[in-house]
C-alpha atoms as a PDB file:
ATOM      1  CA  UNK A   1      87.191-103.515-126.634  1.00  0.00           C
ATOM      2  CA  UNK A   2      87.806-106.417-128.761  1.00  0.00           C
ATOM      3  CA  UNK A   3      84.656-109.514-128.218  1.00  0.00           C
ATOM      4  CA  UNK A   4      85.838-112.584-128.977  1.00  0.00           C
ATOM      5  CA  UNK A   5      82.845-114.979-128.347  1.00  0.00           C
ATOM      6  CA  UNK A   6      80.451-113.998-131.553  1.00  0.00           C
ATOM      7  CA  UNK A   7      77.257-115.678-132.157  1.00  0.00           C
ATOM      8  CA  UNK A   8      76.220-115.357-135.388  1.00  0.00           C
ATOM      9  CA  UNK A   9      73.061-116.254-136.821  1.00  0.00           C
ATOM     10  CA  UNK A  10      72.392-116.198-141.267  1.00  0.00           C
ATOM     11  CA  UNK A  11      75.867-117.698-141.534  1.00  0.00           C
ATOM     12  CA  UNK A  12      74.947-119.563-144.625  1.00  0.00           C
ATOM     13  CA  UNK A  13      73.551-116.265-146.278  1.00  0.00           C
ATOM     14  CA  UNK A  14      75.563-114.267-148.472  1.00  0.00           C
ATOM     15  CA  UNK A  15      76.142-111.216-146.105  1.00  0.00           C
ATOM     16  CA  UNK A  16      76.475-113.528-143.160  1.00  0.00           C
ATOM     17  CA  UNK A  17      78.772-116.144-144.709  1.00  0.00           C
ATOM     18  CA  UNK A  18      81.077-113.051-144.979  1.00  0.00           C
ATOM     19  CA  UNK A  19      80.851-112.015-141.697  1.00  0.00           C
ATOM     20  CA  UNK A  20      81.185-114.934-140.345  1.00  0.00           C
ATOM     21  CA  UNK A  21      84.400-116.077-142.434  1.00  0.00           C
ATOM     22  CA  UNK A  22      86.125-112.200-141.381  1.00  0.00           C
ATOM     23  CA  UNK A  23      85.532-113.426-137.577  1.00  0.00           C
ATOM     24  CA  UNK A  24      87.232-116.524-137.961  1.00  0.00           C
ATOM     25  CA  UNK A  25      90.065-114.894-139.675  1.00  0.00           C
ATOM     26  CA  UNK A  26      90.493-112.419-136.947  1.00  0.00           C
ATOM     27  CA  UNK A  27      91.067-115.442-134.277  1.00  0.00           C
ATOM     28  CA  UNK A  28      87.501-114.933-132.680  1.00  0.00           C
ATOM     29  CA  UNK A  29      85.886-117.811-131.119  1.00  0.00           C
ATOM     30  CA  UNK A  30      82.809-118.186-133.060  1.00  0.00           C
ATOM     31  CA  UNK A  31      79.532-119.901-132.813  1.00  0.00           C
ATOM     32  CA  UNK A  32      77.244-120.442-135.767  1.00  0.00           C
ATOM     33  CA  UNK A  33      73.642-120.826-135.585  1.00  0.00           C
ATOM     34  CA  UNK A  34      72.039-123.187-138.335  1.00  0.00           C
ATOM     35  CA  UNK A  35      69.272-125.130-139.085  1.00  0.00           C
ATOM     36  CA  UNK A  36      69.058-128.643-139.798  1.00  0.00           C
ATOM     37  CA  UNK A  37      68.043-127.943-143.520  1.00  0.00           C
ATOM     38  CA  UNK A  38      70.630-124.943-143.718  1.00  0.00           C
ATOM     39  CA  UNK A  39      72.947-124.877-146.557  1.00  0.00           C
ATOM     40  CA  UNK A  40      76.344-124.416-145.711  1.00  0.00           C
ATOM     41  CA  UNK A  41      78.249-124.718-148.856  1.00  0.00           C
ATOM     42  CA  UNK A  42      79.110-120.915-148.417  1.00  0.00           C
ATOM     43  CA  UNK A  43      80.540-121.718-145.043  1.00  0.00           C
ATOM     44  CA  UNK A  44      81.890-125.063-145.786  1.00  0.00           C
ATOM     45  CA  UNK A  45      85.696-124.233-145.305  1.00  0.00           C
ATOM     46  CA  UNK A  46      85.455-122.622-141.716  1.00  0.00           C
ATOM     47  CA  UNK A  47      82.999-125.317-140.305  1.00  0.00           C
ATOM     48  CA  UNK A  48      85.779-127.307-138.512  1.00  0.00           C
ATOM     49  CA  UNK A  49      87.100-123.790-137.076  1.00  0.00           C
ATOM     50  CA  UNK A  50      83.562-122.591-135.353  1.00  0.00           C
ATOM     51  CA  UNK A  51      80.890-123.836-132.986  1.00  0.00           C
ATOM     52  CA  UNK A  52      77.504-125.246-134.436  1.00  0.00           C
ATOM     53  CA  UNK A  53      74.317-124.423-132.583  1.00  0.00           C
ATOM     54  CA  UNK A  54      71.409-126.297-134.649  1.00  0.00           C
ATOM     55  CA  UNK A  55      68.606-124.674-133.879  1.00  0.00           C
ATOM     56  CA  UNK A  56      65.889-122.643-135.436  1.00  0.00           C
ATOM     57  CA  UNK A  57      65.235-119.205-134.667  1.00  0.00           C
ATOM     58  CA  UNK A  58      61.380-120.195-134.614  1.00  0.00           C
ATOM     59  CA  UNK A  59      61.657-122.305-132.239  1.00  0.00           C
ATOM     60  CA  UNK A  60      64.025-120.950-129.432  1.00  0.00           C
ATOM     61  CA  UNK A  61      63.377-123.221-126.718  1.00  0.00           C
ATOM     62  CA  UNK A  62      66.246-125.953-127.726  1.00  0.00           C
ATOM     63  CA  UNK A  63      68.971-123.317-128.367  1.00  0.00           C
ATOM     64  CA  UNK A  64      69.062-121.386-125.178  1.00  0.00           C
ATOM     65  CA  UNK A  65      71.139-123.822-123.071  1.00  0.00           C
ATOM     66  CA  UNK A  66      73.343-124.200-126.281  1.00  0.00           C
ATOM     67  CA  UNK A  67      73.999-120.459-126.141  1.00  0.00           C
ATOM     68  CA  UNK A  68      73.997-120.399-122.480  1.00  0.00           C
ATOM     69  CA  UNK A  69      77.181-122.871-122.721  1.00  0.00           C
ATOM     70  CA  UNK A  70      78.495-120.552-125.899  1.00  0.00           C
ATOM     71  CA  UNK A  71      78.272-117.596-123.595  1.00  0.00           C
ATOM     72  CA  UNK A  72      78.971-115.626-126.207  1.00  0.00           C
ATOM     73  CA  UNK A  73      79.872-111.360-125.894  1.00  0.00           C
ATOM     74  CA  UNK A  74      78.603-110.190-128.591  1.00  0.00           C
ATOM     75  CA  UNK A  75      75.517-111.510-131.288  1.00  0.00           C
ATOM     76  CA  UNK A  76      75.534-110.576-135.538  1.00  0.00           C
ATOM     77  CA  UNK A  77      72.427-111.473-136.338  1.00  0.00           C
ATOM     78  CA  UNK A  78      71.692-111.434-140.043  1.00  0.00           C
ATOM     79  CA  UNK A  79      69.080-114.052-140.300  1.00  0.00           C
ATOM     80  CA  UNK A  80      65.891-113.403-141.429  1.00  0.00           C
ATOM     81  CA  UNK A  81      63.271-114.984-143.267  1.00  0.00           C
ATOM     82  CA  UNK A  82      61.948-113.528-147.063  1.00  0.00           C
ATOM     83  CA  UNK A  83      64.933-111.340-148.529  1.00  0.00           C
ATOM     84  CA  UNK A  84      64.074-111.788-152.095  1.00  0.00           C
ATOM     85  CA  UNK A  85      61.595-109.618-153.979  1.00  0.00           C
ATOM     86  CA  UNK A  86      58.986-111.409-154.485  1.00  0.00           C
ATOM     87  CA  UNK A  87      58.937-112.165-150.047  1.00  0.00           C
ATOM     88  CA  UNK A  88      58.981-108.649-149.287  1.00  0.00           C
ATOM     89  CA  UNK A  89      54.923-107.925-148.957  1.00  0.00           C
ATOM     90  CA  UNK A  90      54.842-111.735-147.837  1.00  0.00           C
ATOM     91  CA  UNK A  91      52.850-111.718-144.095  1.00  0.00           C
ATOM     92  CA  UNK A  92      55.660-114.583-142.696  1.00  0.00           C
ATOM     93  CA  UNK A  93      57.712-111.407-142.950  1.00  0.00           C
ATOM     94  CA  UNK A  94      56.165-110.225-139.196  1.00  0.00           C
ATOM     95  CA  UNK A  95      57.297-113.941-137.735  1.00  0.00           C
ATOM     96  CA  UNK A  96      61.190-112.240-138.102  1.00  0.00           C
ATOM     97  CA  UNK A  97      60.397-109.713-135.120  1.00  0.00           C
ATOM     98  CA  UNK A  98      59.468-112.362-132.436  1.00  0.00           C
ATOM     99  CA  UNK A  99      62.218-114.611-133.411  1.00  0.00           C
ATOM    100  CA  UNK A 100      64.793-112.144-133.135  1.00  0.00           C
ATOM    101  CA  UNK A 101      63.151-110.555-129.550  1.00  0.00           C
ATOM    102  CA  UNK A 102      63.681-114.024-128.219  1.00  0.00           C
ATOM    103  CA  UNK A 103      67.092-114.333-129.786  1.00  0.00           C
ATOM    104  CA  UNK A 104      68.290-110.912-127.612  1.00  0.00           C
ATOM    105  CA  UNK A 105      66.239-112.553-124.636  1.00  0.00           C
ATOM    106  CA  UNK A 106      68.220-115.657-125.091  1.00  0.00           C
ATOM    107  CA  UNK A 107      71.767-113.956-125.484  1.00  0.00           C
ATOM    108  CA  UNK A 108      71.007-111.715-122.510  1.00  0.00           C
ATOM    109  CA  UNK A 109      70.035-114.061-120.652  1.00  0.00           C
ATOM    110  CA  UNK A 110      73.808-116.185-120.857  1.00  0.00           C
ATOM    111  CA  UNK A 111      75.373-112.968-120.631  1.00  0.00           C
ATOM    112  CA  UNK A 112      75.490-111.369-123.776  1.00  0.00           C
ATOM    113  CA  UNK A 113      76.374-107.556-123.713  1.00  0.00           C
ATOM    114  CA  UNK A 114      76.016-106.304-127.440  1.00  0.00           C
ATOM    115  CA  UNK A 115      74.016-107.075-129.798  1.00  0.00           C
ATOM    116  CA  UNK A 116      74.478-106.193-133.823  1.00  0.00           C
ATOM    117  CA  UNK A 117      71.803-106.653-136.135  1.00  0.00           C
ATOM    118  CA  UNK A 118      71.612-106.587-140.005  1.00  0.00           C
ATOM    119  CA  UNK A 119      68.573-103.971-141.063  1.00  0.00           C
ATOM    120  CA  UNK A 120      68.049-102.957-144.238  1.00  0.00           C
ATOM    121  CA  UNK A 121      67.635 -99.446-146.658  1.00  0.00           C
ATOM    122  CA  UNK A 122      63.854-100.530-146.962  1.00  0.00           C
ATOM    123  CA  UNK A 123      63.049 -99.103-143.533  1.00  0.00           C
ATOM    124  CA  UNK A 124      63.589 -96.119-145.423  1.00  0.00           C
ATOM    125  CA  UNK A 125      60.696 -95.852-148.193  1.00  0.00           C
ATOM    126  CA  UNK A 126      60.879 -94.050-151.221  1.00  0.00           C
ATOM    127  CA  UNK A 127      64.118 -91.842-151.012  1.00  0.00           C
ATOM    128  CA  UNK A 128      65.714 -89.449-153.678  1.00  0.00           C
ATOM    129  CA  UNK A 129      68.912 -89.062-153.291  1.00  0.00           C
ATOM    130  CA  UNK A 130      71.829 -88.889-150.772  1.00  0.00           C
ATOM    131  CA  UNK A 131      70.104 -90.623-147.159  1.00  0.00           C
ATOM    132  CA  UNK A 132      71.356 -90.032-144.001  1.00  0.00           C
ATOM    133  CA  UNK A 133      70.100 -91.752-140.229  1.00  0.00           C
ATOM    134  CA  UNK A 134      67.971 -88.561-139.928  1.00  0.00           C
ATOM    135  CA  UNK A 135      65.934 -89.641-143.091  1.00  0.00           C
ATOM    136  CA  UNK A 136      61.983 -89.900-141.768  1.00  0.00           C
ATOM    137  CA  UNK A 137      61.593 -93.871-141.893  1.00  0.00           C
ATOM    138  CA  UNK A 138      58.025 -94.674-144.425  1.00  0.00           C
ATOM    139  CA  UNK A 139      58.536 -98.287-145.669  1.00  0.00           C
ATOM    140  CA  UNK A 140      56.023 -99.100-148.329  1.00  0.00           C
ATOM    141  CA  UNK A 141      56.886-103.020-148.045  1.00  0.00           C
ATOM    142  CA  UNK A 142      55.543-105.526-145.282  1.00  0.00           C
ATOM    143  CA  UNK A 143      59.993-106.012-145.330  1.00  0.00           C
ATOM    144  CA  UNK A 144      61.069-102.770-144.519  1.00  0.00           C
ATOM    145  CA  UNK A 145      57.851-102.338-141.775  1.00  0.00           C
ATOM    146  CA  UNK A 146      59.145-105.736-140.171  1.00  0.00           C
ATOM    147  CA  UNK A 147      62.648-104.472-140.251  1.00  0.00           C
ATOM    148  CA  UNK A 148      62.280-101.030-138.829  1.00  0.00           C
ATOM    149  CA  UNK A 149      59.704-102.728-135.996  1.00  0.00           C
ATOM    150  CA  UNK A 150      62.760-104.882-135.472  1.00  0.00           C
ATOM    151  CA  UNK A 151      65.059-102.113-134.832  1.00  0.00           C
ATOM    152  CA  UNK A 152      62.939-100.624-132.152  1.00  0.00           C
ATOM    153  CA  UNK A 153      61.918-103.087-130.384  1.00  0.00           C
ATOM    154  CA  UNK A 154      66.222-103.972-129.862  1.00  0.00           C
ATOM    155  CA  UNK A 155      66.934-100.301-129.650  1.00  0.00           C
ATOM    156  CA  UNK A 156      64.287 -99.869-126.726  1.00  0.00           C
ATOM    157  CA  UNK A 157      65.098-103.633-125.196  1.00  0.00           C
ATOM    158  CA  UNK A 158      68.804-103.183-125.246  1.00  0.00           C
ATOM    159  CA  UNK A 159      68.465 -99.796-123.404  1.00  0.00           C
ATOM    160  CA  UNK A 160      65.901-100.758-120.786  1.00  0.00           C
ATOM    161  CA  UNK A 161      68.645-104.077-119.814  1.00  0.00           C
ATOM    162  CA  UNK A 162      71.943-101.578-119.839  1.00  0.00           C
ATOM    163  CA  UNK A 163      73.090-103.511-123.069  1.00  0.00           C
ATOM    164  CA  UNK A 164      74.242-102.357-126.241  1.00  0.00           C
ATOM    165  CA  UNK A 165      72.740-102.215-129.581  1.00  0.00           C
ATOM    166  CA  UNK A 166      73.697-100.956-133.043  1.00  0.00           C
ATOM    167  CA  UNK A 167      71.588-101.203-136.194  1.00  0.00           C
ATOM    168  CA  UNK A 168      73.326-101.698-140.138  1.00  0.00           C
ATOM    169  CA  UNK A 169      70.619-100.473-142.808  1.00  0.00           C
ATOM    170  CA  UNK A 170      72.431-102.399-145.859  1.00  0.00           C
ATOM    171  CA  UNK A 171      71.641-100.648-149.198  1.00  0.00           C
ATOM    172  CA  UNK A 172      73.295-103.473-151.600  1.00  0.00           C
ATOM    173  CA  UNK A 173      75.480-105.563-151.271  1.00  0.00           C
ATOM    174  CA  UNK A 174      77.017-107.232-154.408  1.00  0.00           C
ATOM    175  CA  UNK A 175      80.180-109.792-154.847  1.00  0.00           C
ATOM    176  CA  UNK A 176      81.053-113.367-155.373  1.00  0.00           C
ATOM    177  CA  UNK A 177      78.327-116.321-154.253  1.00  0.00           C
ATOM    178  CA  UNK A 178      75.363-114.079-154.425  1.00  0.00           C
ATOM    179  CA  UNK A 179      72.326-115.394-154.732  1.00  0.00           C
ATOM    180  CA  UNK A 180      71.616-116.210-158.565  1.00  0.00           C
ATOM    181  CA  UNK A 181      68.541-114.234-158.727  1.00  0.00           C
ATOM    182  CA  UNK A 182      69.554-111.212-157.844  1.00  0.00           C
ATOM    183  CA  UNK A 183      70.431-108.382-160.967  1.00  0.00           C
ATOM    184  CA  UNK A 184      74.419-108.499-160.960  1.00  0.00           C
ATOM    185  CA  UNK A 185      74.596-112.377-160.652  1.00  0.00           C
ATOM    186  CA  UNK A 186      71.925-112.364-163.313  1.00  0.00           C
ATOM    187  CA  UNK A 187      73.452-110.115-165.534  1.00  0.00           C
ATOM    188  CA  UNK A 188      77.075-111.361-165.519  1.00  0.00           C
ATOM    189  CA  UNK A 189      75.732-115.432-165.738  1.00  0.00           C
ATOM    190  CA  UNK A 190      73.158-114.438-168.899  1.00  0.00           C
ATOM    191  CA  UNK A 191      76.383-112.937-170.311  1.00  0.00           C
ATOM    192  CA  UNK A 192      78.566-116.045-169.654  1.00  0.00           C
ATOM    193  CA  UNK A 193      76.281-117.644-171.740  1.00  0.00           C
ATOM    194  CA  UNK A 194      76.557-115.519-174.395  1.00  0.00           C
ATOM    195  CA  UNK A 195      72.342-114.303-174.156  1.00  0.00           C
ATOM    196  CA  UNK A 196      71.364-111.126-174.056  1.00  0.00           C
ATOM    197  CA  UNK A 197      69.929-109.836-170.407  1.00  0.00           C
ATOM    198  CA  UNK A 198      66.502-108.035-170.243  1.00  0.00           C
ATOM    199  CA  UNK A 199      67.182-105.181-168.537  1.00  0.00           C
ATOM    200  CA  UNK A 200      65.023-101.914-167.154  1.00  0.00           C
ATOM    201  CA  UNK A 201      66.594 -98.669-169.012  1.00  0.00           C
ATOM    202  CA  UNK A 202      69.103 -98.358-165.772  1.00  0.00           C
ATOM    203  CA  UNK A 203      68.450 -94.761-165.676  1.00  0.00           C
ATOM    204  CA  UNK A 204      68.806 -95.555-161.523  1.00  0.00           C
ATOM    205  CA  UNK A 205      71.578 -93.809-159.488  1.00  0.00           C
ATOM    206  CA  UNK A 206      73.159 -97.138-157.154  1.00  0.00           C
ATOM    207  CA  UNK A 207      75.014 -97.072-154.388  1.00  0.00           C
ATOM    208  CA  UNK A 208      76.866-100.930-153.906  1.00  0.00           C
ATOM    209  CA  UNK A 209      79.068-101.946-151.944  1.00  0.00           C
ATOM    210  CA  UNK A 210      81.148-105.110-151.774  1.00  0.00           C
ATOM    211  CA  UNK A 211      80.708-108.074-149.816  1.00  0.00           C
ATOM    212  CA  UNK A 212      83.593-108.135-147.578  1.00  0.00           C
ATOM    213  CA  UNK A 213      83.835-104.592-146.650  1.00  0.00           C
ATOM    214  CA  UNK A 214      79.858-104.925-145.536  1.00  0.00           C
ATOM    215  CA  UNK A 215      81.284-107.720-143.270  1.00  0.00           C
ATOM    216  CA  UNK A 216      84.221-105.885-142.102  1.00  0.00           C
ATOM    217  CA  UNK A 217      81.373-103.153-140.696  1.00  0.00           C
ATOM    218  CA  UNK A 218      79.897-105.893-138.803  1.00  0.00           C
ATOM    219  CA  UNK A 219      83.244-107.176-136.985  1.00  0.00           C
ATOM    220  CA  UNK A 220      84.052-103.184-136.407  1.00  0.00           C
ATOM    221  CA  UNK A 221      80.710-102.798-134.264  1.00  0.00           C
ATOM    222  CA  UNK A 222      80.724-105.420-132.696  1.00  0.00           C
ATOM    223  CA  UNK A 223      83.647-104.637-130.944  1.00  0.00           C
ATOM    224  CA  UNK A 224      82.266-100.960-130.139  1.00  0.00           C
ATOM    225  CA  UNK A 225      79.318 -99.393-127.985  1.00  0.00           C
ATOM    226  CA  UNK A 226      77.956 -96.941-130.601  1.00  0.00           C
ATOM    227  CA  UNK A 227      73.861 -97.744-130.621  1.00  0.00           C
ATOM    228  CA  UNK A 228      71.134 -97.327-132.970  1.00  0.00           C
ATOM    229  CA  UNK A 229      70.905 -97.433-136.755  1.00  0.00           C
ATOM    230  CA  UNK A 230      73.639 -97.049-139.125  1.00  0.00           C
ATOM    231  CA  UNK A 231      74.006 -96.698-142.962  1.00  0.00           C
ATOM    232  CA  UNK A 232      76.165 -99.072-144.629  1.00  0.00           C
ATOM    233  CA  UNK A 233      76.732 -98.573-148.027  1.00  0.00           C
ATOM    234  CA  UNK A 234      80.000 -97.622-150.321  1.00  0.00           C
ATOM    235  CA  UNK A 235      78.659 -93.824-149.550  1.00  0.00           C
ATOM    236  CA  UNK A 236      78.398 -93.583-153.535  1.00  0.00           C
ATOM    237  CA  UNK A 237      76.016 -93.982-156.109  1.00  0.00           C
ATOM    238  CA  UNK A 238      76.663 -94.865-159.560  1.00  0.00           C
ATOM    239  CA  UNK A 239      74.672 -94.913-162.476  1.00  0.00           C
ATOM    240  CA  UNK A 240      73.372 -98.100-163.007  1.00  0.00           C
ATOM    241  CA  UNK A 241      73.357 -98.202-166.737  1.00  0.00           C
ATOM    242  CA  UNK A 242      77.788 -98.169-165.846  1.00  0.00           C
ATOM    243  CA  UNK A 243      77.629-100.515-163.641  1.00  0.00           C
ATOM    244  CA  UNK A 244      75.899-102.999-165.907  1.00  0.00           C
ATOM    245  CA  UNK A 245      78.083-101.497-169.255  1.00  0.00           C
ATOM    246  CA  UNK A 246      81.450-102.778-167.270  1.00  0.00           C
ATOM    247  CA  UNK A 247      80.245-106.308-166.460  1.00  0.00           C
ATOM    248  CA  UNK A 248      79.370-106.768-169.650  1.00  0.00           C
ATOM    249  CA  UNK A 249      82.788-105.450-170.738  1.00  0.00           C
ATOM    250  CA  UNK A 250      84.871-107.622-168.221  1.00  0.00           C
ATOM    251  CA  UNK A 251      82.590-110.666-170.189  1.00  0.00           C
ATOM    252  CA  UNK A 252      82.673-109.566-173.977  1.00  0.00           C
ATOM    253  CA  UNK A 253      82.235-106.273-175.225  1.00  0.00           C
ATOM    254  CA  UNK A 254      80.638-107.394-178.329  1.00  0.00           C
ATOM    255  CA  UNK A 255      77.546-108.809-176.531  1.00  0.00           C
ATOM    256  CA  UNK A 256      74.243-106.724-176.738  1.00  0.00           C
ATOM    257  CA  UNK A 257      72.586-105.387-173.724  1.00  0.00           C
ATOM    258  CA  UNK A 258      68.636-105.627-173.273  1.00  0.00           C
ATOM    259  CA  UNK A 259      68.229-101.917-172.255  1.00  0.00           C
ATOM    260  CA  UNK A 260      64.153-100.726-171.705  1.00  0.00           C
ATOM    261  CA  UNK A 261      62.654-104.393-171.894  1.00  0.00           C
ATOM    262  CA  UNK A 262      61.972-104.813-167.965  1.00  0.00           C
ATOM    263  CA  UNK A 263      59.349-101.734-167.134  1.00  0.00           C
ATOM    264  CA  UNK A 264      59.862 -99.984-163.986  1.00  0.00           C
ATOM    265  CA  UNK A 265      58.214-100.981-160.789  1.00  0.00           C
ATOM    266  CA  UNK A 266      55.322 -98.844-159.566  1.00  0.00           C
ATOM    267  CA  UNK A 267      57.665 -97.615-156.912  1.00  0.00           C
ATOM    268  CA  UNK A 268      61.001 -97.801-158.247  1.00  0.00           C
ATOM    269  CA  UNK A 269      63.171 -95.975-156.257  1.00  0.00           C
ATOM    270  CA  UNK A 270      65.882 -93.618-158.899  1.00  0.00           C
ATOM    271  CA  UNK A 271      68.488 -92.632-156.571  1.00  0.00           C
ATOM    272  CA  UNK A 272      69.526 -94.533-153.805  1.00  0.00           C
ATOM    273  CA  UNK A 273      72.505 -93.694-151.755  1.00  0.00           C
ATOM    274  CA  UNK A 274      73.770 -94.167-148.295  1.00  0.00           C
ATOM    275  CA  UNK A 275      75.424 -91.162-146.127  1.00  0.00           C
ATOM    276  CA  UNK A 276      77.721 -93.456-144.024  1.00  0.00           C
ATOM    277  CA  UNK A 277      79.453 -90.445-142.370  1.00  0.00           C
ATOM    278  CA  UNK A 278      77.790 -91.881-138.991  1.00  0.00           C
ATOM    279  CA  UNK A 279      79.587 -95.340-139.202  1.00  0.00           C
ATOM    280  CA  UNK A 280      82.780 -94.107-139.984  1.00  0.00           C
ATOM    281  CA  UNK A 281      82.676 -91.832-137.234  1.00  0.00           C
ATOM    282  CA  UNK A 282      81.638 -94.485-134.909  1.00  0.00           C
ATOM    283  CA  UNK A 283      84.118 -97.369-136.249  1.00  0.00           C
ATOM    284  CA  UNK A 284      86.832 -95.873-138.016  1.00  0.00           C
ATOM    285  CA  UNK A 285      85.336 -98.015-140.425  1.00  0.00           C
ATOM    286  CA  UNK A 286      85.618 -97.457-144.567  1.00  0.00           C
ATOM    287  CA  UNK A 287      84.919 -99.356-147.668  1.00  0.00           C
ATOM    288  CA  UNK A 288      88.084-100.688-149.251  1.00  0.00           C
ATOM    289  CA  UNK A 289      87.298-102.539-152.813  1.00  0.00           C
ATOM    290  CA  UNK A 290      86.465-100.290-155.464  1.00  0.00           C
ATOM    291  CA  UNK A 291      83.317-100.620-157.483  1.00  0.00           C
ATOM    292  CA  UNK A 292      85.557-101.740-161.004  1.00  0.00           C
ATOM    293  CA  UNK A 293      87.752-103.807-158.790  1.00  0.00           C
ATOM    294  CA  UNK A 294      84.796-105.473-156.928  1.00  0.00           C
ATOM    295  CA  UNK A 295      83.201-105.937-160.140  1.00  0.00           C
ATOM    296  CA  UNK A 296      86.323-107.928-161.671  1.00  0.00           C
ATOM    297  CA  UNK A 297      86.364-110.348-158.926  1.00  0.00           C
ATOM    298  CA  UNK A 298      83.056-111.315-159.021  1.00  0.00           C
ATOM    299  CA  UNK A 299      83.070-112.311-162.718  1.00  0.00           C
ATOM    300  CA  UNK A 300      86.088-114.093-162.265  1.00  0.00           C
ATOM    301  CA  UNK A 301      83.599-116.468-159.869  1.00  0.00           C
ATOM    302  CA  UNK A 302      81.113-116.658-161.983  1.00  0.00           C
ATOM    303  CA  UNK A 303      83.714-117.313-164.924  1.00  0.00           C
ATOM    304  CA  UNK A 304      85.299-119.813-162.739  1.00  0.00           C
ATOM    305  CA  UNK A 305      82.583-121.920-162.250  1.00  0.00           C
ATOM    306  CA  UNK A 306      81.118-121.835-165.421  1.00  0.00           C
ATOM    307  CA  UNK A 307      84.509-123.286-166.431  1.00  0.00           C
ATOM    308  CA  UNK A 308      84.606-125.602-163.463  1.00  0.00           C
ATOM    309  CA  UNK A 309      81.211-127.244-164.776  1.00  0.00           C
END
């Protein structure tokens, strides 16, 4: 079954600004929902081509007749308040599970009959090694407890109303228009610049996948009935210290690396990588962009507008 009235909400968010450009691309009629103090400069070349609903998620009351008169099929919702790593023990993360109960309530309510949310590999805990759905759930951030509470309370919702609901745990996500302070942005920018980047001993195993083939998992479920929780990931890990060896190479080989100068977290996780046998299944989905070749294009955008400034 192909939906083609999407609501989306965390359309200016890296993940979502993805997902939301693939729908437009694919003819759907889409409807964005955005703040007034959102910023869209992610989004800024579909605006004219989607539906704004400004509105807060915090505040539901003014956005249900706007999604009412949306009607829309289907919801990806990938906002969510406090994804960096310095939010994740933060107590506002608990507001993100009533605003997204009275998201479903709203979309159910005009009609919507799937809903797709954006989880995350936090709901996880501590892992070591390959992780599939099976994987007993032990968060040890207030993040990761807010997102897994999240996913029940849809899973059970959505079941008790007859609707459908399906559940991406992102491990990471990497490509062009990240935000700044996150490692590979950080890494290739410092390098740019010719400075060296502080950098743990990258002794970690990584599993990343690229931007657009996380969004293409998002348009592939929401046009399927497959519920509950579902890896997403490039179903590979890599060893970090590589990954950060060929940015650096794609920059200037020449330029020292600042290997062992960031100490490892209390709970740094070694080994993180996503089984996404049960997506695949479910979709016919698969990653596309190779590591090296996702790599490439997002120095190229950070080249690009360092040259641009």
């Amino acid at each position: 079954m192909i939906r083609r009235r999407i609501l989306v909400t965390g359309a200016s968010g890296f993940v979502g600004a993805a997902v939301a450009r693939q729908l437009v691309s694919q003819g759907r009629e889409v409807a964005l929902m955005l703040r007034e103090t959102s910023d869209t400069r992610r989004i800024a070349d579909i605006l004219n081509k989607v539906t704004i609903i400004r509105a807060d998620l915090s505040d539901m009351s003014a956005a249900k007749g706007l999604i009412a008169s949306f009607s829309p099929e289907a919801v990806a919702h990938l906002a969510w308040t406090g994804v960096k790593g310095a939010d994740r023990n933060d107590h506002a993360q608990a507001d993100n599970i009533p605003a997204t109960v009275a998201l479903y309530h709203a979309a159910r309510e005009a009609g919507c009959r799937r809903f797709v949310g954006l989880g995350s590999q936090a709901e996880y805990g501590p892992c070591a090694g390959r992780s599939d759905e099976t994987v007993p759930t032990r968060p040890t951030t207030v993040y990761g407890a807010a997102k897994l509470s999240t996913f029940w309370l849809l899973d059970r919702l959505a079941a008790a109303d007859g609707l459908s609901s399906a559940w991406l745990r992102l491990f990471s996500s990497y490509g062009p228009g990240d935000d700044p302070s996150w490692m590979i942005p950080y890494l290739i920018n410092k390098l740019l610049r010719g400075e060296k980047p502080s950098l743990t001993a990258c002794e970690q195993r990584w599993d990343y996948i690229y931007v657009d083939d996380a969004a293409a998992s998002v348009a592939a479920l929401i046009d399927g009935d497959a519920s509950g929780a579902f890896n997403l990931g490039s179903g590979e890990a890599v060893p970090l210290r590589q990954v950060v060896e060929t940015i650096r190479d794609l920059v200037d080989p020449m330029l020292p690396l600042g290997f062992g100068e960031v100490p490892y977290r209390p709970d740094q996780v070694m080994h993180l990588e996503a089984n996404i046998d049960r997506l695949r299944n479910a979709t016919g989905w698969a990653p596309k962009v190779p590591l090296a070749e996702g790599l490439g294009r997002t120095v190229d955008h950070y080249r690009r507008a360092v040259l641009a400034q």
